[in-house]
Protein backbone atom coordinates (compact mmCIF):
# COMPACT_ATOMS: atom_id res chain seq x y z
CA UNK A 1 -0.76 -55.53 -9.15
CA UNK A 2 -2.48 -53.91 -12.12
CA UNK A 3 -2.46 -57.52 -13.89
CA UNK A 4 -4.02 -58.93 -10.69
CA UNK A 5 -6.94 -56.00 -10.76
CA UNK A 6 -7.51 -57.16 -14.51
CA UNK A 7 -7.58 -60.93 -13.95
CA UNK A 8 -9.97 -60.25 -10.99
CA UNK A 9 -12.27 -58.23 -13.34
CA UNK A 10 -12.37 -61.17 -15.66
CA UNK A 11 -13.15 -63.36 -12.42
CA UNK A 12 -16.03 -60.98 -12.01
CA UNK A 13 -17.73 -61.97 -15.22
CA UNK A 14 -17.72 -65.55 -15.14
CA UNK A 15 -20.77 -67.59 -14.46
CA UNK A 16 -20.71 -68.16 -10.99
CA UNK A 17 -23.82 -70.45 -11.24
CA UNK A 18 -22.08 -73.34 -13.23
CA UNK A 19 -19.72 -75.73 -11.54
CA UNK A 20 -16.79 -75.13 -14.54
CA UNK A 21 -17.32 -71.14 -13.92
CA UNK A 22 -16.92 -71.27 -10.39
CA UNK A 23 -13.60 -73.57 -10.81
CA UNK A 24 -12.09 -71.88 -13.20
CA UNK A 25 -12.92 -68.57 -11.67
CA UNK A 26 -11.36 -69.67 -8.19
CA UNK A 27 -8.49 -71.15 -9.92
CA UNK A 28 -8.09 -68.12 -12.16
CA UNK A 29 -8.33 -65.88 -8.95
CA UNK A 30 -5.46 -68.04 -7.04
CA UNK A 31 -2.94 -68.15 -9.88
CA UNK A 32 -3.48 -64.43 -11.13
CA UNK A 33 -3.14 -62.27 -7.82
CA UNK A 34 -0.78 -64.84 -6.81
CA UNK A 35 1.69 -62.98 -9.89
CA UNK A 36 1.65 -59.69 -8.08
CA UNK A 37 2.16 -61.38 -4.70
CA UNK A 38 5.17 -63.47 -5.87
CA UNK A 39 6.33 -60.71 -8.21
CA UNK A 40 6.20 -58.37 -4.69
CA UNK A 41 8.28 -61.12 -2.81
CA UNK A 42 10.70 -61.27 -5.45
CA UNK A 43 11.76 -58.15 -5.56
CA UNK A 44 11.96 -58.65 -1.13
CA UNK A 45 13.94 -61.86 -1.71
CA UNK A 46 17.21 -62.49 0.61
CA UNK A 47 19.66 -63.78 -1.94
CA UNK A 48 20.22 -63.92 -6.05
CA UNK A 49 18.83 -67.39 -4.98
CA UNK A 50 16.02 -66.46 -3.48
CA UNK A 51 15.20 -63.95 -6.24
CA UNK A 52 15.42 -66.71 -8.83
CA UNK A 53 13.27 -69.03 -7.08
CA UNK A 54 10.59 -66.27 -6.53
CA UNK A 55 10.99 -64.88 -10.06
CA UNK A 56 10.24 -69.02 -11.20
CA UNK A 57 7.24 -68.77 -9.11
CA UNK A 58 6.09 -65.92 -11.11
CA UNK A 59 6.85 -67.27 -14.28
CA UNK A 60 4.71 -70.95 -13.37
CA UNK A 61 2.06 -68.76 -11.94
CA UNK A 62 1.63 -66.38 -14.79
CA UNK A 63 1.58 -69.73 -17.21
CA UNK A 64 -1.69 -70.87 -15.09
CA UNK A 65 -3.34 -67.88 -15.96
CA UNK A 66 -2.58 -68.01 -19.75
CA UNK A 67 -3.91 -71.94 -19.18
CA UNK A 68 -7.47 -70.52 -17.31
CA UNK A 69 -7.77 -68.58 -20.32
CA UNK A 70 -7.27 -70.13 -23.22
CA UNK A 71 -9.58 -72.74 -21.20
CA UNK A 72 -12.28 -70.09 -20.51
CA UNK A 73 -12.03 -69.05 -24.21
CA UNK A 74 -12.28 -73.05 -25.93
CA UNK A 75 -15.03 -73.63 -23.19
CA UNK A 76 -16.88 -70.23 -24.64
CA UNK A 77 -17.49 -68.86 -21.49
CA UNK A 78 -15.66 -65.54 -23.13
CA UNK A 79 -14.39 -64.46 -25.97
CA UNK A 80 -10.59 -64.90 -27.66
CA UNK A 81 -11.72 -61.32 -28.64
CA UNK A 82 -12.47 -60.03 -25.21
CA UNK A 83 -9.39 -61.63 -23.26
CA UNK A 84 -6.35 -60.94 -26.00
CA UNK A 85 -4.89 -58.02 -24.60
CA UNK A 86 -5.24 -59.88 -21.10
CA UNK A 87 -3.37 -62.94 -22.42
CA UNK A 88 -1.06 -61.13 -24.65
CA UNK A 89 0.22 -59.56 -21.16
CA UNK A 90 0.57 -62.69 -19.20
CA UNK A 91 3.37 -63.40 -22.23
CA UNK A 92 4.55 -60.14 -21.69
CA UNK A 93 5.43 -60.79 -18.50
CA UNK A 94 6.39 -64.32 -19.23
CA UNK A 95 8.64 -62.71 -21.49
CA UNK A 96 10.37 -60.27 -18.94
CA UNK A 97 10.47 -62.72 -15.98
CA UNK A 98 12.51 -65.06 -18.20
CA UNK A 99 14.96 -62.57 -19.01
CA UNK A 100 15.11 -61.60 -15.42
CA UNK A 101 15.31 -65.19 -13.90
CA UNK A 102 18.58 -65.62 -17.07
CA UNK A 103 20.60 -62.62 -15.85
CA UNK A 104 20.29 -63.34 -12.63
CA UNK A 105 21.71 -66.99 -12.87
CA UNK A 106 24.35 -65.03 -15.36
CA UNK A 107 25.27 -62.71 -12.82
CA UNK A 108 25.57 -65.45 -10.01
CA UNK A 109 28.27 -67.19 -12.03
């Protein structure tokens, strides 16, 4: 959830006024609380299935956001500077949910 309160504080600072801010806000919106929601199912899921195809979810959301802002950052709407530690946990937890999403499939064999 914390990562979904930051991504929505990035939101907050784009230029709503242009057409590119307001898509790439509402797209960055979507696929950044959508982390926490997914992430929140996950961990409700009703099988090691489940919880794999919830954790993937996760993973291909939390890859969106890294793509809304290294798009943000080449369209110089904000700085590299300004969103690192932002981007450098979206690998983070790219990093973990990979891990996860591998033991679990270990563990179902």
């Amino acid at each position: 959830m914390q990562f979904a309160l930051r991504v929505l504080e990035v939101v907050n600072v784009l230029p709503a006024k242009t057409l590119k801010g307001r898509n790439i806000s509402d797209q960055l919106c979507r696929s950044g609380t959508s982390v926490a929601a997914n992430y929140r199912a996950a961990a409700r899921a009703k099988s090691p299935a489940d919880f794999i195809h919830k954790m993937g979810t996760v993973e291909e959301e939390t890859d969106e956001v890294l793509f809304w802002l290294e798009l943000i950052v080449r369209s110089e709407m904000l700085s590299a500077l300004r969103l690192s530690s932002l981007m450098q946990e979206a690998n983070e937890i790219i990093a973990i949910v990979v891990t996860s999403i591998r033991t679990a499939k270990r563990n179902l064999k």
